[in-house]
Structure formats: C-alpha cells, structure tokens
Protein backbone atom coordinates (compact mmCIF):
# COMPACT_ATOMS: atom_id res chain seq x y z
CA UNK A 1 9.19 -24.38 -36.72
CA UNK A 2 7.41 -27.65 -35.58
CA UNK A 3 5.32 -29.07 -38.26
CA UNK A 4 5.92 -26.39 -40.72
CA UNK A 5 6.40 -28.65 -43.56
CA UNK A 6 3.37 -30.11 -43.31
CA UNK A 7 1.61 -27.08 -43.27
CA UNK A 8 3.67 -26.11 -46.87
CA UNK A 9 2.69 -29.24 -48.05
CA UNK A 10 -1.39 -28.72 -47.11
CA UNK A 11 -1.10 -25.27 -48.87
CA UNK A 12 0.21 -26.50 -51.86
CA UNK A 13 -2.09 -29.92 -52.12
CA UNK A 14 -4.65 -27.14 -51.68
CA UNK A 15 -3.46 -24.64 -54.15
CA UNK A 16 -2.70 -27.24 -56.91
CA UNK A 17 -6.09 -28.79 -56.41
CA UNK A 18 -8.02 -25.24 -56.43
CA UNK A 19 -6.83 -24.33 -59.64
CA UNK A 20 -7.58 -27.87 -61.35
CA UNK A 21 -11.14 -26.38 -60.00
CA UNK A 22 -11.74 -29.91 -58.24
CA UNK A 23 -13.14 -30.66 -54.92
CA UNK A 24 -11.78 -32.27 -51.90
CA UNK A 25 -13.92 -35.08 -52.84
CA UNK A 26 -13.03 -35.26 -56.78
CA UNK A 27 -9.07 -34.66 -55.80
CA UNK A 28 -9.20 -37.10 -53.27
CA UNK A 29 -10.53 -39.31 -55.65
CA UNK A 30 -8.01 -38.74 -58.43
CA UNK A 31 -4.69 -39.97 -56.13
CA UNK A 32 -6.64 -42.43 -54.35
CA UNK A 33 -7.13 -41.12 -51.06
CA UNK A 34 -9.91 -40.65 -48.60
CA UNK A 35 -11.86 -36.98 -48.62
CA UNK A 36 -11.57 -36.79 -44.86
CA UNK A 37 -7.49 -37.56 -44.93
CA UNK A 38 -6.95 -34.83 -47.81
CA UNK A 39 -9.08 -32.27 -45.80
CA UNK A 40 -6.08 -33.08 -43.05
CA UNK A 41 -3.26 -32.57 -44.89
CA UNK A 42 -4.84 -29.56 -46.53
CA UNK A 43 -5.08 -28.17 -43.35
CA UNK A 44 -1.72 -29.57 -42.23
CA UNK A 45 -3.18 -31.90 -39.15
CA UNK A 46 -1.48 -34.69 -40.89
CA UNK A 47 2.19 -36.11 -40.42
CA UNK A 48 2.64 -37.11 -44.16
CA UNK A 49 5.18 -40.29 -45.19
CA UNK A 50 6.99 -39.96 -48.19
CA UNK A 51 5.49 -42.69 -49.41
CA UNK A 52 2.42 -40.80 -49.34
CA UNK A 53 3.53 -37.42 -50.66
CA UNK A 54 5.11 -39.69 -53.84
CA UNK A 55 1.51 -41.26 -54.34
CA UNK A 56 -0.41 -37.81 -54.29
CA UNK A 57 2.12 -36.39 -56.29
CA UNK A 58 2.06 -39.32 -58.96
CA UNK A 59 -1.92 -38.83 -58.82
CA UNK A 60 -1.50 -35.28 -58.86
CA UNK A 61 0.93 -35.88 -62.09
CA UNK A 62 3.27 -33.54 -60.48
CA UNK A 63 6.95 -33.96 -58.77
CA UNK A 64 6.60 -34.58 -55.16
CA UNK A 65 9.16 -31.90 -55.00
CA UNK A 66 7.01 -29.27 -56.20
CA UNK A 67 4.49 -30.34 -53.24
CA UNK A 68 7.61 -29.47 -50.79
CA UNK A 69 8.50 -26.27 -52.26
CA UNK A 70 7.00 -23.13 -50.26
CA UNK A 71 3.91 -22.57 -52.37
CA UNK A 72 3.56 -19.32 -54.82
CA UNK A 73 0.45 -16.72 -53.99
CA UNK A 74 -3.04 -18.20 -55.00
C-alpha cells in the first residue's frame, strides 16, 4: 500500500511523543524540527528521508528502527 510506511512512521512519532506527555511544539523542539513539519509526518503527509527518521530518532533517544516497526495500541 502506497505510502503506508509513512503513515506507520506518523503513528509511532505520535504515540512515542503522547506518552512523553509533550506537545507537537515541545517534541518538535526536542529533535530539532519545525512544529508544522512534525504535525506532517504525524499525520503521514510527509515523504520522510532516512536521514531524517535517524535525526528524530537520535532526538527522540530511540532506534530509528523502533519508529519503522508497526506501532503497539495507544
């Protein structure tokens, strides 16, 4: 499915930053990213580069495989 992947990778930016109990703004802070870009890879409108799921991840202090992975329930 077309663009899939993104859309896993959204969920789980979204989940991981929902349960530090952060903001879009105070996430997008923390890995050094614009508030308006997270919001569209939350919502899986953006075409990620691995370059840029390593740099969230490494903000995020997580793997960038575990932002790959088909996320868990909320």
């Amino acid at each position: 499915m077309e663009g899939e992947l993104q859309r896993i990778v959204g969920a789980n930016i979204r989940q991981l930053r929902k349960r530090r109990g952060m903001s879009q703004e105070q996430f997008a802070d923390t890995v050094g990213v614009h508030r308006t870009y997270l919001g569209g890879v939350e919502r899986g409108e953006r075409n990620l580069s691995l370059q840029s799921i390593e740099r969230i991840a490494e903000g995020a202090d997580v793997s960038p495989f575990e932002l790959l992975q088909r996320p868990g329930p909320d």
